[in-house]
PDB file of N, CA and C in Angstrom:
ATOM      1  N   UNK A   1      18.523  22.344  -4.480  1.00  0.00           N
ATOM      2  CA  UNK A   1      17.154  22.674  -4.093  1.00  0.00           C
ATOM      3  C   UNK A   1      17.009  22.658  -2.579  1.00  0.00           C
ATOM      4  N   UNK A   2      17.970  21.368  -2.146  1.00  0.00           N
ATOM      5  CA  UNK A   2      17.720  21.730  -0.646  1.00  0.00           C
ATOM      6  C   UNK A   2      18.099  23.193   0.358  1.00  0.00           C
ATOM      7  N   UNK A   3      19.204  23.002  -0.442  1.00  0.00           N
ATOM      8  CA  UNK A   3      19.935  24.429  -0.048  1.00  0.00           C
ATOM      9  C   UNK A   3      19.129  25.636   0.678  1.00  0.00           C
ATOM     10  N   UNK A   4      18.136  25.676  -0.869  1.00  0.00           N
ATOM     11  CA  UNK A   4      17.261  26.653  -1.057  1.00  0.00           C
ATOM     12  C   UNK A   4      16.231  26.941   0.257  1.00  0.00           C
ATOM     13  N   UNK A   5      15.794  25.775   0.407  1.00  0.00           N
ATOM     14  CA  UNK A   5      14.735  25.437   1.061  1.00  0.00           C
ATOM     15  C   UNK A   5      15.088  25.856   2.868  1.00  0.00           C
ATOM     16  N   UNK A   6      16.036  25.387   2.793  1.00  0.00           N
ATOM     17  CA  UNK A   6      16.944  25.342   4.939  1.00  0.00           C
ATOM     18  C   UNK A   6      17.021  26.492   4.485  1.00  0.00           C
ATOM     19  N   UNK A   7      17.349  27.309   3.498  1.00  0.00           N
ATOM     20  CA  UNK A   7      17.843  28.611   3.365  1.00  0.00           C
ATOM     21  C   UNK A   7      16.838  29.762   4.184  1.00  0.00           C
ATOM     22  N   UNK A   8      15.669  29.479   4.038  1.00  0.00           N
ATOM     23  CA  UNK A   8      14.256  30.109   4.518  1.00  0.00           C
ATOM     24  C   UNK A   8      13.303  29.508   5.654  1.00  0.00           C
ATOM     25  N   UNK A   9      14.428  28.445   6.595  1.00  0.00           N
ATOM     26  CA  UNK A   9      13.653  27.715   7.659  1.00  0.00           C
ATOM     27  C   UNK A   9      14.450  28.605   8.447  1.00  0.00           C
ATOM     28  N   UNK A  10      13.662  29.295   9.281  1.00  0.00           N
ATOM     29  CA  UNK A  10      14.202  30.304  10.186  1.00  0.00           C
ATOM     30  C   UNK A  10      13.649  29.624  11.696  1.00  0.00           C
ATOM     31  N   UNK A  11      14.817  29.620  12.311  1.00  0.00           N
ATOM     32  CA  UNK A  11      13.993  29.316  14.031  1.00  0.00           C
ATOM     33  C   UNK A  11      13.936  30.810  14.335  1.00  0.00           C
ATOM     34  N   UNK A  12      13.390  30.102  16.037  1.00  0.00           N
ATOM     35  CA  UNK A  12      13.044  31.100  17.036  1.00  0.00           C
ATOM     36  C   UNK A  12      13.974  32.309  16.947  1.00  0.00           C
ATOM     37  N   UNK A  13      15.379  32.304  16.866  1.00  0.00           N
ATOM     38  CA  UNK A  13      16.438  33.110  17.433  1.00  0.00           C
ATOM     39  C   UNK A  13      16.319  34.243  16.036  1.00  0.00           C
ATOM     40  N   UNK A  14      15.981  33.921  14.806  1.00  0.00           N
ATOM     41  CA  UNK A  14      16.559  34.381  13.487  1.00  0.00           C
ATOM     42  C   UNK A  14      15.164  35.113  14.050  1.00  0.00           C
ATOM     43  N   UNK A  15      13.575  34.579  13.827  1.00  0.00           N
ATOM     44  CA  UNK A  15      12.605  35.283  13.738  1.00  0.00           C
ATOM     45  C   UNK A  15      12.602  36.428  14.842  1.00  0.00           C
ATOM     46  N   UNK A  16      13.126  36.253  15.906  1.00  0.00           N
ATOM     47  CA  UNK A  16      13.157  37.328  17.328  1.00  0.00           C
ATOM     48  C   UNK A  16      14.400  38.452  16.859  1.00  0.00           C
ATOM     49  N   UNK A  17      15.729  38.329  16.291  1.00  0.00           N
ATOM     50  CA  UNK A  17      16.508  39.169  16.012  1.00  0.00           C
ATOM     51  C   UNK A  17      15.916  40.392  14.808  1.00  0.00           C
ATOM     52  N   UNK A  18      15.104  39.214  13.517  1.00  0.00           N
ATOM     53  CA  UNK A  18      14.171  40.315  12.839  1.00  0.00           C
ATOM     54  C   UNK A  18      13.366  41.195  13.296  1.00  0.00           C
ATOM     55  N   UNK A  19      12.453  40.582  14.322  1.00  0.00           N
ATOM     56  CA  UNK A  19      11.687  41.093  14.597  1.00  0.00           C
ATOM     57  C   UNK A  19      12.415  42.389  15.586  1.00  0.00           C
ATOM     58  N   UNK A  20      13.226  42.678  16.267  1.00  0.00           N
ATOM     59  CA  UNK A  20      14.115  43.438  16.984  1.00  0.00           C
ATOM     60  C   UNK A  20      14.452  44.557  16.565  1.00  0.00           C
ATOM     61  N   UNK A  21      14.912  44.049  14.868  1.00  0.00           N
ATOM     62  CA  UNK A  21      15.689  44.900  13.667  1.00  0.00           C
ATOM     63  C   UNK A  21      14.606  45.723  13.317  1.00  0.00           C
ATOM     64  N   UNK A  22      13.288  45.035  12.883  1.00  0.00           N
ATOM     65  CA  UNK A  22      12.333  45.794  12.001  1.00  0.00           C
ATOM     66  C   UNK A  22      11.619  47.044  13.383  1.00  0.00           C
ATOM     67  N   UNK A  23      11.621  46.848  14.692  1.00  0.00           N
ATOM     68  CA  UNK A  23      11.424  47.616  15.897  1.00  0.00           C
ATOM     69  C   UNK A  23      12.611  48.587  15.445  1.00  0.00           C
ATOM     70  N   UNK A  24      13.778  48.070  15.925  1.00  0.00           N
ATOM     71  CA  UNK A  24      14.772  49.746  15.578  1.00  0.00           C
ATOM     72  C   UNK A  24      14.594  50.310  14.308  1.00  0.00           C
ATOM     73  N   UNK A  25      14.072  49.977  13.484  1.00  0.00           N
ATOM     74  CA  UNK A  25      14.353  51.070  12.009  1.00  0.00           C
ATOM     75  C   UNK A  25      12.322  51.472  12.299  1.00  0.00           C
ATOM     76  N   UNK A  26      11.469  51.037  12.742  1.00  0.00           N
ATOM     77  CA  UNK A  26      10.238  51.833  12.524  1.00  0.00           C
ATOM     78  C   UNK A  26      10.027  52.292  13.568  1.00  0.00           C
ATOM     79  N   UNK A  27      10.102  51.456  14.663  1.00  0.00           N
ATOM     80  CA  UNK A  27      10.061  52.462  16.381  1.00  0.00           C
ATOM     81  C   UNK A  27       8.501  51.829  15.978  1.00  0.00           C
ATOM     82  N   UNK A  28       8.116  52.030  17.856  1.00  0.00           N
ATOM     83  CA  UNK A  28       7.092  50.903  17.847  1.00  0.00           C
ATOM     84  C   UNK A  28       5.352  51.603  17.756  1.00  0.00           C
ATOM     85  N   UNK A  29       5.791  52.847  17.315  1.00  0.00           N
ATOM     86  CA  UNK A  29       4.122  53.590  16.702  1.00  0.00           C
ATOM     87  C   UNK A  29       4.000  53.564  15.526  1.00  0.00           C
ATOM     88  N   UNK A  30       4.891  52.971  15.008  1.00  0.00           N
ATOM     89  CA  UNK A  30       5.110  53.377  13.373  1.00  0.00           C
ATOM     90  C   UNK A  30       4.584  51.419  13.132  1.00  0.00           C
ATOM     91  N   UNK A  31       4.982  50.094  13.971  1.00  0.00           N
ATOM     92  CA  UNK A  31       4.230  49.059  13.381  1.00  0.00           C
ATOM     93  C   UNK A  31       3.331  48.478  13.340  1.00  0.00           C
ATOM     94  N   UNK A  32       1.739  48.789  14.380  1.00  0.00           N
ATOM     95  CA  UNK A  32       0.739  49.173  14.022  1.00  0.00           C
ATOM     96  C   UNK A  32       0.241  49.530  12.934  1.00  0.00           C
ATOM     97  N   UNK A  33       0.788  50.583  12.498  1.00  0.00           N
ATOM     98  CA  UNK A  33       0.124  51.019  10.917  1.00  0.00           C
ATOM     99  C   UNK A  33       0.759  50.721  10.163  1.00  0.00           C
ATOM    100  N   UNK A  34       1.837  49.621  10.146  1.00  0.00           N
ATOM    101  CA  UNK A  34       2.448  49.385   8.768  1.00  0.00           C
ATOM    102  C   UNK A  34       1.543  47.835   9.073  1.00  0.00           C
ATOM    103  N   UNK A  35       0.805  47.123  10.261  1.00  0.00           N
ATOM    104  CA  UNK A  35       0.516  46.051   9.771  1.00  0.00           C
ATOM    105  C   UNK A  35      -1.035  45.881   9.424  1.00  0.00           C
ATOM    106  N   UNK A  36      -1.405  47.142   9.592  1.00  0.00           N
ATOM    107  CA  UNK A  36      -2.662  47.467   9.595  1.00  0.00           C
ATOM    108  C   UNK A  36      -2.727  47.506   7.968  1.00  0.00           C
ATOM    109  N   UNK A  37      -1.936  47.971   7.734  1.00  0.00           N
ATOM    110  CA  UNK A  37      -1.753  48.390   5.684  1.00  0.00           C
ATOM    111  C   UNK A  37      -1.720  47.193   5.548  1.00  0.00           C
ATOM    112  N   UNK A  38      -0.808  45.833   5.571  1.00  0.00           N
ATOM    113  CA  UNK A  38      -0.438  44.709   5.273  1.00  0.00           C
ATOM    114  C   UNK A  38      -1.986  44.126   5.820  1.00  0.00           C
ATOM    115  N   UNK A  39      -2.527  44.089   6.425  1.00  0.00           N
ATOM    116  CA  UNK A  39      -4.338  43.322   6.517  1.00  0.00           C
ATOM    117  C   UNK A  39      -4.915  43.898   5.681  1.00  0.00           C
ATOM    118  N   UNK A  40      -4.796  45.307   5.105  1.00  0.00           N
ATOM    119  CA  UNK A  40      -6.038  45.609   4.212  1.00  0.00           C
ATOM    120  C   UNK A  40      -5.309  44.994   3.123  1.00  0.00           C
ATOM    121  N   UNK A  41      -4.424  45.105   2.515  1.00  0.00           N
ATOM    122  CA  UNK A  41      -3.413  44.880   1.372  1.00  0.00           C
ATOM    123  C   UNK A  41      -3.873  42.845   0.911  1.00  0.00           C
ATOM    124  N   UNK A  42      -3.716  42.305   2.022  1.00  0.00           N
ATOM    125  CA  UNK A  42      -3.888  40.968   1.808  1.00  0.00           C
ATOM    126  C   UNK A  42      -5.105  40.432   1.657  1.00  0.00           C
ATOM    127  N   UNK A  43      -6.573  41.263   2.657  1.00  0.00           N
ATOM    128  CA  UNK A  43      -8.005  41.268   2.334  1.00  0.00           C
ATOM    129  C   UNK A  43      -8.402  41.940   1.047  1.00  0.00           C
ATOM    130  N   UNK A  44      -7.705  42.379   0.304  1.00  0.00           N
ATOM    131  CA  UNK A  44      -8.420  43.079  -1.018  1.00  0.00           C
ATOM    132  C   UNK A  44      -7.393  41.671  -2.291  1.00  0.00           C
ATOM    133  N   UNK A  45      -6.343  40.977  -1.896  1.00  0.00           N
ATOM    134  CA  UNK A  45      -6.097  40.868  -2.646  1.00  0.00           C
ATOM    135  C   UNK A  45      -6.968  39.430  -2.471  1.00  0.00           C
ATOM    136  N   UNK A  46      -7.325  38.882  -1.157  1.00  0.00           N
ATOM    137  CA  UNK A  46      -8.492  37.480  -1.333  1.00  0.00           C
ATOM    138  C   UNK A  46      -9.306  38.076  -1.962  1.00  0.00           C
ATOM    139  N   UNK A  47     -10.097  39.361  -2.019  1.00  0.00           N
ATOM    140  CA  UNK A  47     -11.375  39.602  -2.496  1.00  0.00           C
ATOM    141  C   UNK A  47     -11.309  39.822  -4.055  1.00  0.00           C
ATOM    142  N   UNK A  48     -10.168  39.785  -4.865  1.00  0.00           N
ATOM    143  CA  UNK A  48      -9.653  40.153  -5.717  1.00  0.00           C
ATOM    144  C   UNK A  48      -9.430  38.738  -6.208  1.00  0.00           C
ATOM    145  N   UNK A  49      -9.126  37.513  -5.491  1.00  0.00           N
ATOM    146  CA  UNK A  49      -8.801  36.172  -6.221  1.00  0.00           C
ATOM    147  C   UNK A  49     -10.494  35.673  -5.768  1.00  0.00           C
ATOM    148  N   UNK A  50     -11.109  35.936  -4.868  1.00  0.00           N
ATOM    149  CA  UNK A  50     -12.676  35.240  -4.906  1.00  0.00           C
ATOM    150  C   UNK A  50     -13.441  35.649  -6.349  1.00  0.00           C
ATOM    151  N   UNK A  51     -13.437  36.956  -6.304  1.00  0.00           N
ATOM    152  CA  UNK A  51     -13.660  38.036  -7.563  1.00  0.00           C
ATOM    153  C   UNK A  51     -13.606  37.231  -8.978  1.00  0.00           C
ATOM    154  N   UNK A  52     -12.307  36.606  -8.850  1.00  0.00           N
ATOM    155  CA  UNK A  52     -11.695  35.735 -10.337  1.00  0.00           C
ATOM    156  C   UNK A  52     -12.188  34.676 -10.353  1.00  0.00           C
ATOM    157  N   UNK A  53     -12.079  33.732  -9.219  1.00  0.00           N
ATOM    158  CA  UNK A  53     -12.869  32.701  -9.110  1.00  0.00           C
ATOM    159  C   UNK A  53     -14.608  32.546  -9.638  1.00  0.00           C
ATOM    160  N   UNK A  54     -14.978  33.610  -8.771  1.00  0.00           N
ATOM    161  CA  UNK A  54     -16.647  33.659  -9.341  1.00  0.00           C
ATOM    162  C   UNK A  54     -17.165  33.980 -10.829  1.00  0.00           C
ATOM    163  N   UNK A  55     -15.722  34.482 -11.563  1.00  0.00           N
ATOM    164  CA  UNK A  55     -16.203  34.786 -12.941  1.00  0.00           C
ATOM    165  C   UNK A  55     -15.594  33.778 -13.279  1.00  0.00           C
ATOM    166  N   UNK A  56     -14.815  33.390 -13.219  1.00  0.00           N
ATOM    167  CA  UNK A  56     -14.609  32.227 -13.664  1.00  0.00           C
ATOM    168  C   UNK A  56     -15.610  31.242 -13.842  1.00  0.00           C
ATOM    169  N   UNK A  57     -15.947  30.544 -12.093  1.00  0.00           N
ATOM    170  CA  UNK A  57     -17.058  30.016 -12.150  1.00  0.00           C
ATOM    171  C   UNK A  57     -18.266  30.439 -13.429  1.00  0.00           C
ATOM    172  N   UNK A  58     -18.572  31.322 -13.120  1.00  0.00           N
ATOM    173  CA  UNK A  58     -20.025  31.649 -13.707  1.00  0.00           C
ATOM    174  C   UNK A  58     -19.732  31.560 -15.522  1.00  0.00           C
ATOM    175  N   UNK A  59     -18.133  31.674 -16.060  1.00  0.00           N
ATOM    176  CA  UNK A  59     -18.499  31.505 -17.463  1.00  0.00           C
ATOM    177  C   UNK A  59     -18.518  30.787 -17.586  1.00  0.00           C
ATOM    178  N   UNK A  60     -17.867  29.038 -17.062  1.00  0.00           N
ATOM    179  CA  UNK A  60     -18.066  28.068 -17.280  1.00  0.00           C
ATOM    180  C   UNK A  60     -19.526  27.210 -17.119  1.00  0.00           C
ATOM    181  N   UNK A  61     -20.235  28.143 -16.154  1.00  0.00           N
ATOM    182  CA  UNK A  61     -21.345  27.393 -15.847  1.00  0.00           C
ATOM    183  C   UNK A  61     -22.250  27.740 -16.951  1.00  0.00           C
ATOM    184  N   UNK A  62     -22.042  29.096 -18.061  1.00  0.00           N
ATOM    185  CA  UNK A  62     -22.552  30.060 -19.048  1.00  0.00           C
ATOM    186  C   UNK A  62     -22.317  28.716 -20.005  1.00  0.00           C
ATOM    187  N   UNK A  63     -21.285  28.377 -19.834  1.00  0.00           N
ATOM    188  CA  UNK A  63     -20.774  27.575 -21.222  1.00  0.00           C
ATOM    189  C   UNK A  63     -21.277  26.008 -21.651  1.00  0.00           C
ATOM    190  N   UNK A  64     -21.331  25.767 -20.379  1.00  0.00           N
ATOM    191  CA  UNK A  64     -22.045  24.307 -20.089  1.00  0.00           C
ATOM    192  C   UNK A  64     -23.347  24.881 -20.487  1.00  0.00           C
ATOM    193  N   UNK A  65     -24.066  25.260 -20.217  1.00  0.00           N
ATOM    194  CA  UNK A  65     -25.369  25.814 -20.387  1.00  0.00           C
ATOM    195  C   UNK A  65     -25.682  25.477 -21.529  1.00  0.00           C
ATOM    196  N   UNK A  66     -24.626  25.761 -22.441  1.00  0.00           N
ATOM    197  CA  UNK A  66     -25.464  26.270 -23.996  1.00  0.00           C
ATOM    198  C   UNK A  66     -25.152  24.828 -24.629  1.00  0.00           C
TER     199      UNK A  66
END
């Protein structure tokens, strides 16, 4: 399990070489709009778990009710 775990602790050097890599394969007009997609993508999916939450909420509060 530990393995696992150091496996995905990335320092400074690992996160700056990605970040380098993902520049040469999109070129730097192209990551703007790929992170612009990734903000709407992650705001619909909170509004999408608030969404669940509130029905949630509200049948239980339906249920207590009765």
């Amino acid at each position: 399990m530990l393995n696992l775990i150091t496996l995905w602790a990335l320092g400074t050097g690992e996160i700056i070489l990605i970040a380098l890599v993902v520049l040469l394969i999109f070129g730097g007009k192209k990551i703007p709009e790929l992170m612009r997609g990734l903000g709407k993508g992650v705001s619909q999916f909170k509004k999408g778990v608030k969404e669940v939450d509130e029905e949630i909420n509200s049948t239980l509060n339906d249920t207590k009710d009765k």
